[in-house]
Each structure stands twice: as C-alpha cells, then as structure tokens.
N, C-alpha and C. Protein backbone atom coordinates (compact mmCIF):
# COMPACT_ATOMS: atom_id res chain seq x y z
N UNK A 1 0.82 -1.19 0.00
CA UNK A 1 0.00 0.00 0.00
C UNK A 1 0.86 1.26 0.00
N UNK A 2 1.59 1.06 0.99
CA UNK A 2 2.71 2.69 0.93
C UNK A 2 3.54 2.91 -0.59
N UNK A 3 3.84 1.78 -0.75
CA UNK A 3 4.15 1.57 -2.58
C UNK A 3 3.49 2.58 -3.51
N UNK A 4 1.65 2.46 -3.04
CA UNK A 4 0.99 3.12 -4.48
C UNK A 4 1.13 4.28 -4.27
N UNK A 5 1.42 4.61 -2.72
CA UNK A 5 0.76 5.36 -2.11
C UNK A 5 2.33 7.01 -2.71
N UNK A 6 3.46 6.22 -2.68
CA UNK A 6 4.70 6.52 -2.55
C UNK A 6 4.87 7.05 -4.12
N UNK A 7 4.49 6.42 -5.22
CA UNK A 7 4.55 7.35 -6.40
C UNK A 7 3.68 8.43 -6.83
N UNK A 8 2.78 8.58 -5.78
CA UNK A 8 1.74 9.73 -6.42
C UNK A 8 2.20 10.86 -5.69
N UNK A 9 3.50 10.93 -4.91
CA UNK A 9 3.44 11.22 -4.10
C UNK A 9 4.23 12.81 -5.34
N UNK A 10 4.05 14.05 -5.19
CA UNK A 10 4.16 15.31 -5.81
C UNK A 10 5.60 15.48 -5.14
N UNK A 11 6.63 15.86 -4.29
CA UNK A 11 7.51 16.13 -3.58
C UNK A 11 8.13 15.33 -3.40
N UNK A 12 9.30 14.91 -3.32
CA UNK A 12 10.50 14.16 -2.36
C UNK A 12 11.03 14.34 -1.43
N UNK A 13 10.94 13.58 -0.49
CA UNK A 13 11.50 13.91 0.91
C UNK A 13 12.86 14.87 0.66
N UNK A 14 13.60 14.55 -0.20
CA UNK A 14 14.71 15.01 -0.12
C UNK A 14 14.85 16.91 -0.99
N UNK A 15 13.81 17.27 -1.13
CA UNK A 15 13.69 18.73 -1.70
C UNK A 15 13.52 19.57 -0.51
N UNK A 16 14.10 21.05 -1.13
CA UNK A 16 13.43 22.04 -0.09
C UNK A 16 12.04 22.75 -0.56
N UNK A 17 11.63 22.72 0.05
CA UNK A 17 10.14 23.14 -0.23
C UNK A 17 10.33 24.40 -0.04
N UNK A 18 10.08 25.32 -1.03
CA UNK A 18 9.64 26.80 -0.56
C UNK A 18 8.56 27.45 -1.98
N UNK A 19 7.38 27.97 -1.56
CA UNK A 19 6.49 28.42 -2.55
C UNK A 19 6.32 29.65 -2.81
N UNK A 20 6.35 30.25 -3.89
CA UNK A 20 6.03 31.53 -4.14
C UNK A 20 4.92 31.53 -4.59
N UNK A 21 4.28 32.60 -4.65
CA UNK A 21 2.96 32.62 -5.05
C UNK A 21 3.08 33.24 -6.68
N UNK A 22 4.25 33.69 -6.99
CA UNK A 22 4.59 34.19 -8.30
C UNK A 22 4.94 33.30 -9.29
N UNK A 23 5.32 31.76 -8.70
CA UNK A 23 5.66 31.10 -9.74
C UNK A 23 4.54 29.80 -10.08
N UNK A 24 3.68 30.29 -11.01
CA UNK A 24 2.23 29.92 -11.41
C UNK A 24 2.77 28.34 -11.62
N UNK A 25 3.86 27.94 -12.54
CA UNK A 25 4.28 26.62 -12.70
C UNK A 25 4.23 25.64 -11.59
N UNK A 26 4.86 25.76 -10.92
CA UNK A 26 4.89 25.11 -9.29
C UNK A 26 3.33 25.23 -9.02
N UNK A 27 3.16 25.98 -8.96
CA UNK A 27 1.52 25.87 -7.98
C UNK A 27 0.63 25.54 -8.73
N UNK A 28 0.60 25.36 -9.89
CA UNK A 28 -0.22 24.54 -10.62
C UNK A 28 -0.29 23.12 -10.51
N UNK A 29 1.02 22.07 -10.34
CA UNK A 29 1.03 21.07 -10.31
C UNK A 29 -0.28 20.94 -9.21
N UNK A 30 0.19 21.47 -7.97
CA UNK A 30 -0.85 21.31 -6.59
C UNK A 30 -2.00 21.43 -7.34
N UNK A 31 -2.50 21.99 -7.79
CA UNK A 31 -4.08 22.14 -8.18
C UNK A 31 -4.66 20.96 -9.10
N UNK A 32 -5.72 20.73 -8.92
CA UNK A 32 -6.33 19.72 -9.61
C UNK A 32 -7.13 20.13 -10.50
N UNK A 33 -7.80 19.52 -12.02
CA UNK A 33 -8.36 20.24 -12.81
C UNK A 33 -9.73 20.80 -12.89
N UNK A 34 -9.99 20.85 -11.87
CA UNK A 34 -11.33 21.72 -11.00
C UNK A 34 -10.97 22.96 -10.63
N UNK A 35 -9.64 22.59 -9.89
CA UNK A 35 -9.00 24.13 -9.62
C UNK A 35 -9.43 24.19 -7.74
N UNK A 36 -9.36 23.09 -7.82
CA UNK A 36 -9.27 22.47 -5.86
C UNK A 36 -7.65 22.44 -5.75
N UNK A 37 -7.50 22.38 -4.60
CA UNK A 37 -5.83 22.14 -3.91
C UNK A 37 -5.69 20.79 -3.61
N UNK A 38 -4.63 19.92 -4.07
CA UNK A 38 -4.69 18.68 -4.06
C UNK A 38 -4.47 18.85 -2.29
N UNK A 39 -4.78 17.54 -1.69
CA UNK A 39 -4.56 17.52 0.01
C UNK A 39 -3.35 17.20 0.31
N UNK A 40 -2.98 17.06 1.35
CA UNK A 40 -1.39 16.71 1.98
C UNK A 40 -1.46 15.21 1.97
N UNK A 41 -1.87 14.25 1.76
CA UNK A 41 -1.80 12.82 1.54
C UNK A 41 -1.70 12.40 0.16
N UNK A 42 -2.26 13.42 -0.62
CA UNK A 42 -1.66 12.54 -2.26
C UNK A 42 -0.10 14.23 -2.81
N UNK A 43 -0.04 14.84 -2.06
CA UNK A 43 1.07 15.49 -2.27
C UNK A 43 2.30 15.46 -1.58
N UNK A 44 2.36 14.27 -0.42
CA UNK A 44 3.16 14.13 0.37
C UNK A 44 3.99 15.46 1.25
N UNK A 45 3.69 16.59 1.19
CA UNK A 45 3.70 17.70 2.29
C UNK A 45 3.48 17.26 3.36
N UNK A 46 4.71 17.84 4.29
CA UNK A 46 4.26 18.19 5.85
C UNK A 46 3.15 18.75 5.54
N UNK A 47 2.50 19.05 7.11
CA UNK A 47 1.17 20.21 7.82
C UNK A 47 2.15 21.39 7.25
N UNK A 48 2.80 22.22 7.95
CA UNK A 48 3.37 23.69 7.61
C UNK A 48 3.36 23.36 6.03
N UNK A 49 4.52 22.79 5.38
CA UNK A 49 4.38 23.28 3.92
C UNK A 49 3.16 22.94 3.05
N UNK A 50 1.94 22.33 3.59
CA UNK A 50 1.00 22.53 3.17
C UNK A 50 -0.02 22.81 3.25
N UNK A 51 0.53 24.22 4.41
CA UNK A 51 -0.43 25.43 4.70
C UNK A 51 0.35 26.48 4.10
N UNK A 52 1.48 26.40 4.13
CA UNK A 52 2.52 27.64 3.20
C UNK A 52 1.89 27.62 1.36
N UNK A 53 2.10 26.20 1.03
CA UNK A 53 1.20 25.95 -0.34
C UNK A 53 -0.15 26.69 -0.27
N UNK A 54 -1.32 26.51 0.25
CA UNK A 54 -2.27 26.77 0.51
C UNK A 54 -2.33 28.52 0.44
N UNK A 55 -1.30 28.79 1.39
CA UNK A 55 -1.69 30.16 1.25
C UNK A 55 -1.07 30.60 -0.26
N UNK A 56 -0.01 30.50 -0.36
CA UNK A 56 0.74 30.87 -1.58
C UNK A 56 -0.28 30.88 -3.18
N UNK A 57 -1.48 29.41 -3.13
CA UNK A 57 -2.09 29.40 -3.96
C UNK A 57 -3.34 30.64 -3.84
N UNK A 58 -4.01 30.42 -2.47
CA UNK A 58 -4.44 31.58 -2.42
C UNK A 58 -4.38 33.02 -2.69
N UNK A 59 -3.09 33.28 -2.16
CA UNK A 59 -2.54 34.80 -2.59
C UNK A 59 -2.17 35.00 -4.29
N UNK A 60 -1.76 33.83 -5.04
CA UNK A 60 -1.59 33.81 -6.21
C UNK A 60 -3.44 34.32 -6.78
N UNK A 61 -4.33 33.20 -6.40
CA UNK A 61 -5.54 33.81 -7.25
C UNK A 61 -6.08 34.86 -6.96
N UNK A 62 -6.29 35.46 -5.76
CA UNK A 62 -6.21 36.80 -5.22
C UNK A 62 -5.59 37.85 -6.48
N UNK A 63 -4.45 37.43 -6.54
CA UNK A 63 -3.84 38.21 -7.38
C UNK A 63 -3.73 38.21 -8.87
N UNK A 64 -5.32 37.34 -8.94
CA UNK A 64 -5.05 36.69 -10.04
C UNK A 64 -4.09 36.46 -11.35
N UNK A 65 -3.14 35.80 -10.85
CA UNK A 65 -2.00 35.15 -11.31
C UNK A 65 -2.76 33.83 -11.91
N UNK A 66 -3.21 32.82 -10.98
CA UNK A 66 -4.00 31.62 -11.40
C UNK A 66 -5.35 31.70 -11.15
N UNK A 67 -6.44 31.01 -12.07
CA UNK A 67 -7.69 31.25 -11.54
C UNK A 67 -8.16 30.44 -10.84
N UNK A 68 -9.35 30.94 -10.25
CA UNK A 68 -9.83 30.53 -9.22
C UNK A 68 -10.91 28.89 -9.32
N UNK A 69 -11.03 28.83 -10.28
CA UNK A 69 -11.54 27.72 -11.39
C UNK A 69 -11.29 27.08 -12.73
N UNK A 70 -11.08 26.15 -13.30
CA UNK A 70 -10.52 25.81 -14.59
C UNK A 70 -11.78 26.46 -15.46
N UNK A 71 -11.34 26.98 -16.63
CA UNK A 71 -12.43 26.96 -17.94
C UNK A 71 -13.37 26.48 -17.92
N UNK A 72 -13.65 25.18 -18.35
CA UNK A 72 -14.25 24.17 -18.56
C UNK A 72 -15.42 23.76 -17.36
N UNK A 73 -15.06 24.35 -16.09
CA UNK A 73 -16.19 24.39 -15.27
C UNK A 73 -17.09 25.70 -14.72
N UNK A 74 -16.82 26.80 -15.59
CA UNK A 74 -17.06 28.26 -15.40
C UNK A 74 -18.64 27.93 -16.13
C-alpha cells in the first residue's frame, strides 16, 4: 500500500520546499483540474508546507496570477 501510495506522491522527501505565489508553474502542479488544492496525503507535504502551499495558492488567485476555477467548469 505505501508503494501506491509513494509514487503519487508530488515532492521528495529530499527537496526544499519553498512556494512563491509568483511562480504559477509550481503551484499549478498542486491544483487539480477543477482548480481544488490537491490535500497533503496525495502530495506528500508536511502540515506547515501545506499550509505555506495553501496560502501561496491563495494569494496567487487573489492576485489573479492563477484562476480561481478551470475553464471548462465556469
């Protein structure tokens, strides 16, 4: 189970995690094509860096940098 669980996993233990809210590339992966925030169990994030994500995506659509919904469901 930790197997399936271990390739979906978005991050590697071994990266530094740091998010900008400016770099739309990165924070897109996190998003799903609804335009939801994938959760901390299929992105493998700690709690902190995936409340730092969270906000970062937030402040990005705020600023609309990324939207707040995909196309296709508007």
């Amino acid at each position: 189970m930790s197997n399936a669980l271990a390739s979906k996993k978005k991050v590697s233990k071994n990266q530094v995690v740091f998010f900008d809210y400016r770099d739309e590339r990165k924070l897109k992966r996190f998003i799903n094509d609804q335009g939801k925030i994938i959760p901390r169990r299929i992105t493998g994030l700690s709690a902190k860096e995936q409340s730092l994500l969270t906000h970062s995506i937030k402040w990005a659509r705020f600023l609309a940098i990324i939207p707040y919904v995909a196309d296709e469901y508007k």
